[in-house]
Protein backbone atom coordinates (compact mmCIF):
# COMPACT_ATOMS: atom_id res chain seq x y z
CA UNK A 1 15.13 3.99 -20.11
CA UNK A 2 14.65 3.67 -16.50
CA UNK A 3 11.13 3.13 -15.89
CA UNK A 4 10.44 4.09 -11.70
CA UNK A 5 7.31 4.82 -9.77
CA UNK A 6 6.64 7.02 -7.09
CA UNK A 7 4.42 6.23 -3.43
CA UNK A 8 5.07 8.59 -1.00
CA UNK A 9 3.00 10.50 1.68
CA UNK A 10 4.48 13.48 1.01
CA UNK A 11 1.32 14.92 -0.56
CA UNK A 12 0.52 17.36 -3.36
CA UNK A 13 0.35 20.57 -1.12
CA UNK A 14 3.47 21.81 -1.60
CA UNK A 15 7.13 21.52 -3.59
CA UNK A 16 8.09 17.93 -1.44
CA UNK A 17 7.00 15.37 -3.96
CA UNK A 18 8.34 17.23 -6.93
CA UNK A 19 11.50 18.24 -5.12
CA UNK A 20 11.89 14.14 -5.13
CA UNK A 21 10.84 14.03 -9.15
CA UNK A 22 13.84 16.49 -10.04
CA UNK A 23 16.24 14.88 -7.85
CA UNK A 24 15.43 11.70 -9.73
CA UNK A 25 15.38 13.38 -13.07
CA UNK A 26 18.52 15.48 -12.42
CA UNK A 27 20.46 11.87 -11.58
CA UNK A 28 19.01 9.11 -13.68
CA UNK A 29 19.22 11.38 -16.75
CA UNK A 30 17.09 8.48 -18.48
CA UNK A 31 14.23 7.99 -15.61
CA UNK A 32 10.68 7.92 -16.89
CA UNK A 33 8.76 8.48 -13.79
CA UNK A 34 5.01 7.48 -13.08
CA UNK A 35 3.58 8.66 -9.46
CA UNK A 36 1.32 6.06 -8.37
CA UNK A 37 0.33 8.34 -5.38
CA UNK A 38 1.55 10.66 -3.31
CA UNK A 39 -1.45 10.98 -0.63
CA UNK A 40 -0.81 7.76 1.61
CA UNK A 41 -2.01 9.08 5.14
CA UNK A 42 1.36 10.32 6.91
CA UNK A 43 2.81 7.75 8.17
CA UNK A 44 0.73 5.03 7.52
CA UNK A 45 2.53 1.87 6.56
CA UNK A 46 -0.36 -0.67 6.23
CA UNK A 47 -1.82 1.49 3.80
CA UNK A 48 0.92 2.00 1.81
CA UNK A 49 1.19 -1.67 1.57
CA UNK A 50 -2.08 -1.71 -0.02
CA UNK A 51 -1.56 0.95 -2.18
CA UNK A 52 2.19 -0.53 -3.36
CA UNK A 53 0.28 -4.13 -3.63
CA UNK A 54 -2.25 -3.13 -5.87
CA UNK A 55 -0.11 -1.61 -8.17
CA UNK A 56 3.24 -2.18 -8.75
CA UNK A 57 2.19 -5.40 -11.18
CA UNK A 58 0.64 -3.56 -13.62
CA UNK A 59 3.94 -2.02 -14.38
CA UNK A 60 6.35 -3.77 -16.88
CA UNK A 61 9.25 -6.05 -15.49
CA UNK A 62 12.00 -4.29 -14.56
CA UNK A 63 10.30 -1.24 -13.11
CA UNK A 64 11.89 0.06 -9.99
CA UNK A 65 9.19 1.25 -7.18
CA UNK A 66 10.42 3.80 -5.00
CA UNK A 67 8.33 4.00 -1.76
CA UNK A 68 8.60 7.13 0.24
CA UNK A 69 6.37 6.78 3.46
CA UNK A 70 7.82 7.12 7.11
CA UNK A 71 10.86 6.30 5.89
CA UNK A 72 12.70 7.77 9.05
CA UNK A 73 10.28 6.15 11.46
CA UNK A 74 13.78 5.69 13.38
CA UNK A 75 17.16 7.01 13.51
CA UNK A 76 18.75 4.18 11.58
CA UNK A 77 16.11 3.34 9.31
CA UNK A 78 17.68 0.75 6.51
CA UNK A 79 16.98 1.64 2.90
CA UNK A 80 16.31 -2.33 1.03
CA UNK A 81 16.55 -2.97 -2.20
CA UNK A 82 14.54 -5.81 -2.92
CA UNK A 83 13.39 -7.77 -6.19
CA UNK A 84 9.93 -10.09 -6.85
CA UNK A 85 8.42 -11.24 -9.70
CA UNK A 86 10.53 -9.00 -12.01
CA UNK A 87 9.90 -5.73 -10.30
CA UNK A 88 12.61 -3.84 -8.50
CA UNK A 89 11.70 -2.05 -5.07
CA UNK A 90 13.27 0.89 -3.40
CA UNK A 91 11.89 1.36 0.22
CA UNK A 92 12.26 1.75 3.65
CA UNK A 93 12.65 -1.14 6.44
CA UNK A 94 9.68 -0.41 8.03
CA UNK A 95 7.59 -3.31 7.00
CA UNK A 96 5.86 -2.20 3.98
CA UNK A 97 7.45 -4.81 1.77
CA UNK A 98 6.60 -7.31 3.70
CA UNK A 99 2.85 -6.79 4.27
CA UNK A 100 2.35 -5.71 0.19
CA UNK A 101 4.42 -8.39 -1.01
CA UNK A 102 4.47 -11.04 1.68
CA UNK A 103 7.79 -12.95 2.40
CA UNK A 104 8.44 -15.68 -0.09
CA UNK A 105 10.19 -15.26 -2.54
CA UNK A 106 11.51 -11.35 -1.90
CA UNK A 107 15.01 -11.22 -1.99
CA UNK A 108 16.62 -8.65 -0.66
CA UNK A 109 19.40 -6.37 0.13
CA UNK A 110 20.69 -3.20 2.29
CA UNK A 111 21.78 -0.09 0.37
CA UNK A 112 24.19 2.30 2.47
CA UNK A 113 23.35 5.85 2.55
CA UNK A 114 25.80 8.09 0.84
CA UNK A 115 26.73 10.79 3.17
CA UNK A 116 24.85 14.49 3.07
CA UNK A 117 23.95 17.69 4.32
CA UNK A 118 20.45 16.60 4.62
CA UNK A 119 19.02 13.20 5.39
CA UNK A 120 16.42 13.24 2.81
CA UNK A 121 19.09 14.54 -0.14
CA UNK A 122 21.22 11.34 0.85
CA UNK A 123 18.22 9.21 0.68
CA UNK A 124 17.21 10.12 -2.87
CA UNK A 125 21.12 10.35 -4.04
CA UNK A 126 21.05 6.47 -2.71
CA UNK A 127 18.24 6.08 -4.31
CA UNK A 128 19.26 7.21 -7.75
CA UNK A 129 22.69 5.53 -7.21
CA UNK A 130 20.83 2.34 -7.49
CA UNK A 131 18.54 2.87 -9.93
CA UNK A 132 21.72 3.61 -12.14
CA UNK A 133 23.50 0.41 -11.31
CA UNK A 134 20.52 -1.70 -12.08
CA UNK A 135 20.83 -0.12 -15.49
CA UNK A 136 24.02 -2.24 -16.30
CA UNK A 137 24.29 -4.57 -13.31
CA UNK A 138 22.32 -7.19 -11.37
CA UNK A 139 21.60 -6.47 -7.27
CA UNK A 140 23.94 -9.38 -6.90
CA UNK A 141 26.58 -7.50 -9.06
CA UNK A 142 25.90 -3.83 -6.54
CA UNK A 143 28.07 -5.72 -3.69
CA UNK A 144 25.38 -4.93 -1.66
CA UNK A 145 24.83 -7.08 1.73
CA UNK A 146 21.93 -9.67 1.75
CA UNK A 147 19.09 -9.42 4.43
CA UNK A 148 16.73 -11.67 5.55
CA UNK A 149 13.39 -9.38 6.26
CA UNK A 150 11.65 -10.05 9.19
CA UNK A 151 7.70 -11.73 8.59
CA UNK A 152 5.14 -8.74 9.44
CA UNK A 153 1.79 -10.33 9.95
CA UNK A 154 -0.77 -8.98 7.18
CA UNK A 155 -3.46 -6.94 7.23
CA UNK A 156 -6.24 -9.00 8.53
CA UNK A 157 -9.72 -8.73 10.37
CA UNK A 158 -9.70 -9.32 13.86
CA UNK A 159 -11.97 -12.09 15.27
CA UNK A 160 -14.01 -10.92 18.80
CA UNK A 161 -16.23 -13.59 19.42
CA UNK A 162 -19.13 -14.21 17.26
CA UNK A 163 -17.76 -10.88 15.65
CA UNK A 164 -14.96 -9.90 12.80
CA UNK A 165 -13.84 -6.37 13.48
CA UNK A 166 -12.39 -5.23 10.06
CA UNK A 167 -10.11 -2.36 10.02
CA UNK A 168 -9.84 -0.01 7.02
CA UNK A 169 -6.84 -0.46 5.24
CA UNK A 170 -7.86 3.01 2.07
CA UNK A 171 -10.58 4.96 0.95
CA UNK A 172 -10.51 5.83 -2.40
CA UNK A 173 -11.25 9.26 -4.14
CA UNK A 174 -14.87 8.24 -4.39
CA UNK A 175 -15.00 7.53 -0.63
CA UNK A 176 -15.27 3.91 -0.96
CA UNK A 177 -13.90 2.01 2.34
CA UNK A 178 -11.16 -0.60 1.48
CA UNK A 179 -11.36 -3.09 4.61
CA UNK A 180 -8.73 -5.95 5.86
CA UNK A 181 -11.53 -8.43 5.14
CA UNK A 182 -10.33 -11.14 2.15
CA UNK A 183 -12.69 -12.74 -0.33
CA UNK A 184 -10.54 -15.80 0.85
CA UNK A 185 -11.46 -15.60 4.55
CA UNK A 186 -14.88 -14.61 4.03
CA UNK A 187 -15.61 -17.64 2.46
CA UNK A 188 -13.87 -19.39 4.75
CA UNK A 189 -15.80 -17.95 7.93
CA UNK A 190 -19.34 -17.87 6.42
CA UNK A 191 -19.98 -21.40 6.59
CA UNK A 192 -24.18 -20.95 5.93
CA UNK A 193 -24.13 -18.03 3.60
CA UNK A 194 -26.23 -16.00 5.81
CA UNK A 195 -23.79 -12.84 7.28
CA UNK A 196 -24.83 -9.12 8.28
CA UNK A 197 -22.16 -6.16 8.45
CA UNK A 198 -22.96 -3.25 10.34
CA UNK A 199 -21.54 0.19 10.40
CA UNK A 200 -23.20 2.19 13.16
CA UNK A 201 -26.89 2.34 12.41
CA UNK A 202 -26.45 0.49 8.74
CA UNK A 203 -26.72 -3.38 7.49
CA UNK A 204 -25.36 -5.20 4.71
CA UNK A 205 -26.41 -8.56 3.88
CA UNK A 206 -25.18 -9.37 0.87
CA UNK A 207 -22.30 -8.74 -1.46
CA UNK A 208 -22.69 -7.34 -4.85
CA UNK A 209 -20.77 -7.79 -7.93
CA UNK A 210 -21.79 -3.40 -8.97
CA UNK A 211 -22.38 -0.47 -7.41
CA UNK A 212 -25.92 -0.42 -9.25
CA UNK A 213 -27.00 -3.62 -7.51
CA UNK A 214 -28.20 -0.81 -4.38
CA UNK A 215 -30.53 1.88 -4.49
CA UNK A 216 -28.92 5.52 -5.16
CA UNK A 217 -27.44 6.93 -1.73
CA UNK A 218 -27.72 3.45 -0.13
CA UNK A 219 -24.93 1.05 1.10
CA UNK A 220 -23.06 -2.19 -0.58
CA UNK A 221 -20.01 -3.96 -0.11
CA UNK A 222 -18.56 -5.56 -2.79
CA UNK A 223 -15.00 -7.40 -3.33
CA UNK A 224 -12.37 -5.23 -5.57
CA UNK A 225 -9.82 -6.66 -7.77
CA UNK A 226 -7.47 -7.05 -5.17
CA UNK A 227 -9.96 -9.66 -3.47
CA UNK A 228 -10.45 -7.19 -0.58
CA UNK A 229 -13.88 -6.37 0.67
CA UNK A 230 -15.13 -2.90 0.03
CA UNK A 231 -17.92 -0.89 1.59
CA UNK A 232 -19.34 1.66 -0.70
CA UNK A 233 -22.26 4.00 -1.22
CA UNK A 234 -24.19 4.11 -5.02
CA UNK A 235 -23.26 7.49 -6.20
CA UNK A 236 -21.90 7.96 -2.97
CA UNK A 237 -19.32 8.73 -0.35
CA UNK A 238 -19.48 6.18 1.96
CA UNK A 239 -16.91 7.44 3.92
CA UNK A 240 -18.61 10.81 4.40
CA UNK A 241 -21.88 9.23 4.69
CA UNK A 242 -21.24 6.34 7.15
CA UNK A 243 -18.74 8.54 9.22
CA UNK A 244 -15.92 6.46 8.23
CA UNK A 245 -11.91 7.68 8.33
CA UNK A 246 -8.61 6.12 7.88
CA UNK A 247 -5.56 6.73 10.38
CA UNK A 248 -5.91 5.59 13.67
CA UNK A 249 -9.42 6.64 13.93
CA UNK A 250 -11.65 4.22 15.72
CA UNK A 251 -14.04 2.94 13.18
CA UNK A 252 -17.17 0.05 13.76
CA UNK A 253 -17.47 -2.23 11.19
CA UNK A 254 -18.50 -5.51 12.03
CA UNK A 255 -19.31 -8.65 10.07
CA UNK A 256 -21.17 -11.39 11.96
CA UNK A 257 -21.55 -14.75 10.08
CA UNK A 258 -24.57 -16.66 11.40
């Protein structure tokens, strides 16, 4: 059984993202098919990454991770087949794989479209063509042609000075912030332990291990599993309440290690 997961930002609004499920189901007769999400922010690559990078390990080896998100950013968009620690990966050339996986050890290939009335239908019918050669054959086996990705710098917070401007890379149904700050690079800057991070008229000055380490209603950051510094809100939105949003919108969060 074909085990596949779905990351798209094709949203849950209308028929688009099952549309793609019954393509998949009407050609890999044996798919099992797990949406991780389908509510990126359109367009938005570097937070695909994140979302693809958090998940696809707690899949079993062998699952194949379709990626759906700008996938015709331009006219001749290439559609890479690429495999990583055991996991297969369906997605477009437009960086993702690079910035969730990084770029050792990703090897990698170009899958040619099979002709169609509609771009997206020959998408997914590529799609599904691979998932059921991997069934019986290796990538190697496909006679597909080998590509060496290009390195895409990742997501990191940008240095200003005596300031680290951290960009928001999610926000999460409870409206907690996912920045591009590491746990590694945080350590790293704050050399005396002493730090502030402000978001308009709020400080932080410390980071908690749980959300119960702040008052009700007030601010914390804390590192998630992915080692990725998160500001949140106990029993909160912090989003909503600190007036932050993801997709090109100018945020201020600033971290100033003293």
């Amino acid at each position: 059984m074909a085990n596949i997961t779905l990351l798209s930002d094709l949203g849950v609004q209308d028929a688009a993202a099952g549309i793609v499920k019954g393509m998949l189901y009407s050609w890999v007769p044996d798919a099992r098919i797990t949406d991780i999400s389908h509510e990126v922010t359109p367009f938005d690559t570097v937070q695909a990454a994140y979302v693809l990078g958090s998940a696809y390990s707690s899949f079993p080896k062998d699952t194949v991770h379709v990626v759906l998100v700008d996938i015709f950013a331009e006219a001749d968009t290439l559609l890479l087949l690429a495999v990583y620690d055991g996991h297969y990966f369906l997605v477009p050339d437009n960086g993702i794989l690079q910035m969730a996986l990084g770029d050792s050890g990703v090897e990698t290939w170009v899958c040619p479209i099979v002709s169609g009335e509609h771009p997206y239908d020959a998408w997914m019918a590529t799609v599904a063509g691979i998932i059921n050669g991997l069934s019986t054959m290796s990538p190697a086996q496909l006679r597909l042609r080998p590509l060496a990705i290009e390195p895409v710098p990742p997501a990191e917070a940008a240095v200003a000075g005596p300031e680290v401007l951290c960009r928001i890379l999610h926000i999460d149904k409870f409206g907690n912030v996912v920045t591009d700050m590491t746990r590694d690079r945080f350590d790293m800057l704050n050399h005396s332990g002493n730090f502030s991070i402000t978001i308009g008229g709020d400080t932080i000055r410390k980071v908690s291990n749980y959300y119960t380490d702040a008052i009700k209603g007030d601010p914390l950051c804390r590192f998630n599993r992915r080692g990725y510094l998160e500001i949140c809100v106990n029993k909160g939105d912090a989003s909503a309440v600190l007036g932050l949003r993801i997709g090109g919108i100018p945020n201020d969060i600033k971290i100033i290690f003293e």
